[in-house]
Protein backbone atom coordinates (compact mmCIF):
# COMPACT_ATOMS: atom_id res chain seq x y z
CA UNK A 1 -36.48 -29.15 -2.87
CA UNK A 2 -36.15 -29.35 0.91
CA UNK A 3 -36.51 -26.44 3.14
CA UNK A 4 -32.42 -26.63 4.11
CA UNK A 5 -31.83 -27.01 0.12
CA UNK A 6 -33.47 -24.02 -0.53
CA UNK A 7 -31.67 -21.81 2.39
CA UNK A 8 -28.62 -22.43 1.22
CA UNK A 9 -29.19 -22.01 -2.17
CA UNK A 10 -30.38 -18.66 -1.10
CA UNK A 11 -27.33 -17.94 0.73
CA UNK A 12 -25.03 -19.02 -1.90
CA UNK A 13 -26.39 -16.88 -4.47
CA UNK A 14 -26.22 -13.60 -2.26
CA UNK A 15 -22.80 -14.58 -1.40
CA UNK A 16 -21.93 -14.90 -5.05
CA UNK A 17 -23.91 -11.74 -5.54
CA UNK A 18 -21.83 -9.94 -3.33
CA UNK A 19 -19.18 -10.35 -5.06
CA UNK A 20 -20.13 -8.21 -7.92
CA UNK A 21 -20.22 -4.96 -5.68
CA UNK A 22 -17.59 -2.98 -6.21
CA UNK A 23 -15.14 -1.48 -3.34
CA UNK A 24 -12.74 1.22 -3.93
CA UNK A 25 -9.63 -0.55 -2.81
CA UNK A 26 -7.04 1.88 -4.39
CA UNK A 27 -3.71 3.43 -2.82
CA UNK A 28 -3.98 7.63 -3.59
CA UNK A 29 -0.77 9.13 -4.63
CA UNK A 30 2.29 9.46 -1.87
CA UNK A 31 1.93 13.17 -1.09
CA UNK A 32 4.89 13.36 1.71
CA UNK A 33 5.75 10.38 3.80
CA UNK A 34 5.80 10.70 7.30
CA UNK A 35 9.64 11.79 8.51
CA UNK A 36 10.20 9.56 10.94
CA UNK A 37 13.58 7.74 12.50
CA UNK A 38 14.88 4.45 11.17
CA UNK A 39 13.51 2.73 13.86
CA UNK A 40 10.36 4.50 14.06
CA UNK A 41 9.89 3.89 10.65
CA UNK A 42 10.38 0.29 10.35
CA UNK A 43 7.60 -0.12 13.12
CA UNK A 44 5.36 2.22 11.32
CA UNK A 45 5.37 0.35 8.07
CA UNK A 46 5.35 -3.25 10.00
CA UNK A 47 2.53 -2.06 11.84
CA UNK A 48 0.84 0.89 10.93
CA UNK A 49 0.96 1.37 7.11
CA UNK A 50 -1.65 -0.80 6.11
CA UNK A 51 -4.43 1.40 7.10
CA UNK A 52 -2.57 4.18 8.10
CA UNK A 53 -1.35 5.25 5.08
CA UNK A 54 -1.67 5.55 0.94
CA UNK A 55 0.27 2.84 0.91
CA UNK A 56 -2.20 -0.30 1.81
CA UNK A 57 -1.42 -3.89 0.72
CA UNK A 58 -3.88 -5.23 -0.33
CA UNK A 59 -4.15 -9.58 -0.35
CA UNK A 60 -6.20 -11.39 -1.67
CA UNK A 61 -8.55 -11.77 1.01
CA UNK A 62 -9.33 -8.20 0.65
CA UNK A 63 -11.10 -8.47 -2.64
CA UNK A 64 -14.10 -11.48 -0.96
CA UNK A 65 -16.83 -9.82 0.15
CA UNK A 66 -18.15 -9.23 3.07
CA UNK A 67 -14.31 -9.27 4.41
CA UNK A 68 -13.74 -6.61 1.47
CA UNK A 69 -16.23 -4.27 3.25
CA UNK A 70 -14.91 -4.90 6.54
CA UNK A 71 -11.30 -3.87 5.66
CA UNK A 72 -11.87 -0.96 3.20
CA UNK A 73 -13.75 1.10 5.43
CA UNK A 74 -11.16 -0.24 8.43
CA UNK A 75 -8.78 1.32 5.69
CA UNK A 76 -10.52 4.58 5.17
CA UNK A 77 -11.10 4.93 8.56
CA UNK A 78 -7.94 4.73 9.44
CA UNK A 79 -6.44 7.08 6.65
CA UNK A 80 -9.28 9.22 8.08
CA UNK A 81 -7.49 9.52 11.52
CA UNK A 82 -3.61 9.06 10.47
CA UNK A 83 -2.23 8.98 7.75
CA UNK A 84 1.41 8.37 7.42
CA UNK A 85 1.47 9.41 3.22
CA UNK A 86 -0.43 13.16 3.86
CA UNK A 87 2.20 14.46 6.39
CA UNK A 88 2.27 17.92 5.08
CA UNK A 89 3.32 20.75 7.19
CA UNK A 90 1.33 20.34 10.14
CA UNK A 91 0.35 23.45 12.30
CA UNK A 92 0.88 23.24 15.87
CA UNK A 93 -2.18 22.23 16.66
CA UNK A 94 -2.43 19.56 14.49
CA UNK A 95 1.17 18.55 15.45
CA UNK A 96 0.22 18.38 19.08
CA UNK A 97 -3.08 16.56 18.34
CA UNK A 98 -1.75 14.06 16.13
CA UNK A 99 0.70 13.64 18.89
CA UNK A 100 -1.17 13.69 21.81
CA UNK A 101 -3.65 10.60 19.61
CA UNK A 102 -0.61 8.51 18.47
CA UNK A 103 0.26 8.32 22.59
CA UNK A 104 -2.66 7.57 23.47
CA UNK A 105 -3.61 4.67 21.45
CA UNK A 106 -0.19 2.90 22.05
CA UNK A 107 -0.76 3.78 26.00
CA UNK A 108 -3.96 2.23 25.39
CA UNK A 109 -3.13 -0.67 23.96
CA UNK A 110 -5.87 -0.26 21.00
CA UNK A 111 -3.62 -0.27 18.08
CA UNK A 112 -2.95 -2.64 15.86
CA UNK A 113 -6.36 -3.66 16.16
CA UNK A 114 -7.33 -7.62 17.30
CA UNK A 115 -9.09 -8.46 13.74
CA UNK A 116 -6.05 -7.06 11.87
CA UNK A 117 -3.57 -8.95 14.05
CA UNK A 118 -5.15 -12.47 13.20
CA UNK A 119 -3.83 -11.64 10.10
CA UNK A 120 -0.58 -10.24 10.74
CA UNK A 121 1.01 -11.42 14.13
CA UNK A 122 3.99 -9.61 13.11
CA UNK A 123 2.31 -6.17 13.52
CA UNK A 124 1.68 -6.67 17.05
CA UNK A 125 3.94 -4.17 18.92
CA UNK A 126 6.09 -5.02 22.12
CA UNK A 127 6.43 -2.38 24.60
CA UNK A 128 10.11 -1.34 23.68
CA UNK A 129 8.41 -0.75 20.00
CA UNK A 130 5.36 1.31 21.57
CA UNK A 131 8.27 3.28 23.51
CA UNK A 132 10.06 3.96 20.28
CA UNK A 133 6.85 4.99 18.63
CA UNK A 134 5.80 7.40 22.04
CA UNK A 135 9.42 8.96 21.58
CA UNK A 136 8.57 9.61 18.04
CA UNK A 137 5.64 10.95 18.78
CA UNK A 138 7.20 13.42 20.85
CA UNK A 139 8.95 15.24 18.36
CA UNK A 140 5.90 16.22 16.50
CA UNK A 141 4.64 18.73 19.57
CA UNK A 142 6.12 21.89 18.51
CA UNK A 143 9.19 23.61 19.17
């Protein structure tokens, strides 16, 4: 068996090995969705929902490893930092944080992130969208 044979055999069978390792890929229970406007909304579950909330879809894709490591703990991670399905009465400082982060990221440009819009091109949010999501944003500092 030649040297090249042999490598990718190799490679192959970790691949396929891979596979058998299990990810927790599972959407927790709905505990309050976030109360957002209509058109808030509809950008939050074009763009956001996936990772940012208990709602995740999960395609096919998701299941292949290593690409099912990569987006479950982009998943968790996200859920981690937002999470649209958990918004239970928020204090004011966790109003005004989650706030002052959800600006932030759409003034910087860093969400939806570049991997996850490869996959979904109709995530990507225009600036009139980011606006709309800002003004939403806004109404979580407290009164």
């Amino acid at each position: 068996m030649t040297r090249t044979k042999l490598v990718l055999l190799v490679l192959v069978g970790f691949f396929v090995i891979l596979q058998l390792v299990p990810v927790n890929q599972t959407n927790p229970d709905v505990i309050q969705d976030v109360n957002a406007p209509a058109d808030a909304n509809e950008i939050l579950r074009e763009s956001c929902y996936d990772c940012h909330s208990n709602e995740t879809v999960w395609p096919w894709y998701s299941r292949i490893a290593p690409g099912s490591f990569l987006i479950t703990v982009d998943v968790t991670k996200g859920r981690k930092h937002l999470n649209l399905s958990e918004f239970v009465d928020l204090d004011a400082f966790d109003s005004t944080d989650i706030a002052n982060e959800i600006i932030e990221v759409l003034d910087e440009d860093e969400m939806p992130l570049p991997p996850y819009l490869i996959l979904h091109p109709n995530a990507s949010l225009s600036e009139s969208e980011r606006n709309t999501l800002k003004d939403w944003a806004k109404t979580l500092y407290p009164k």
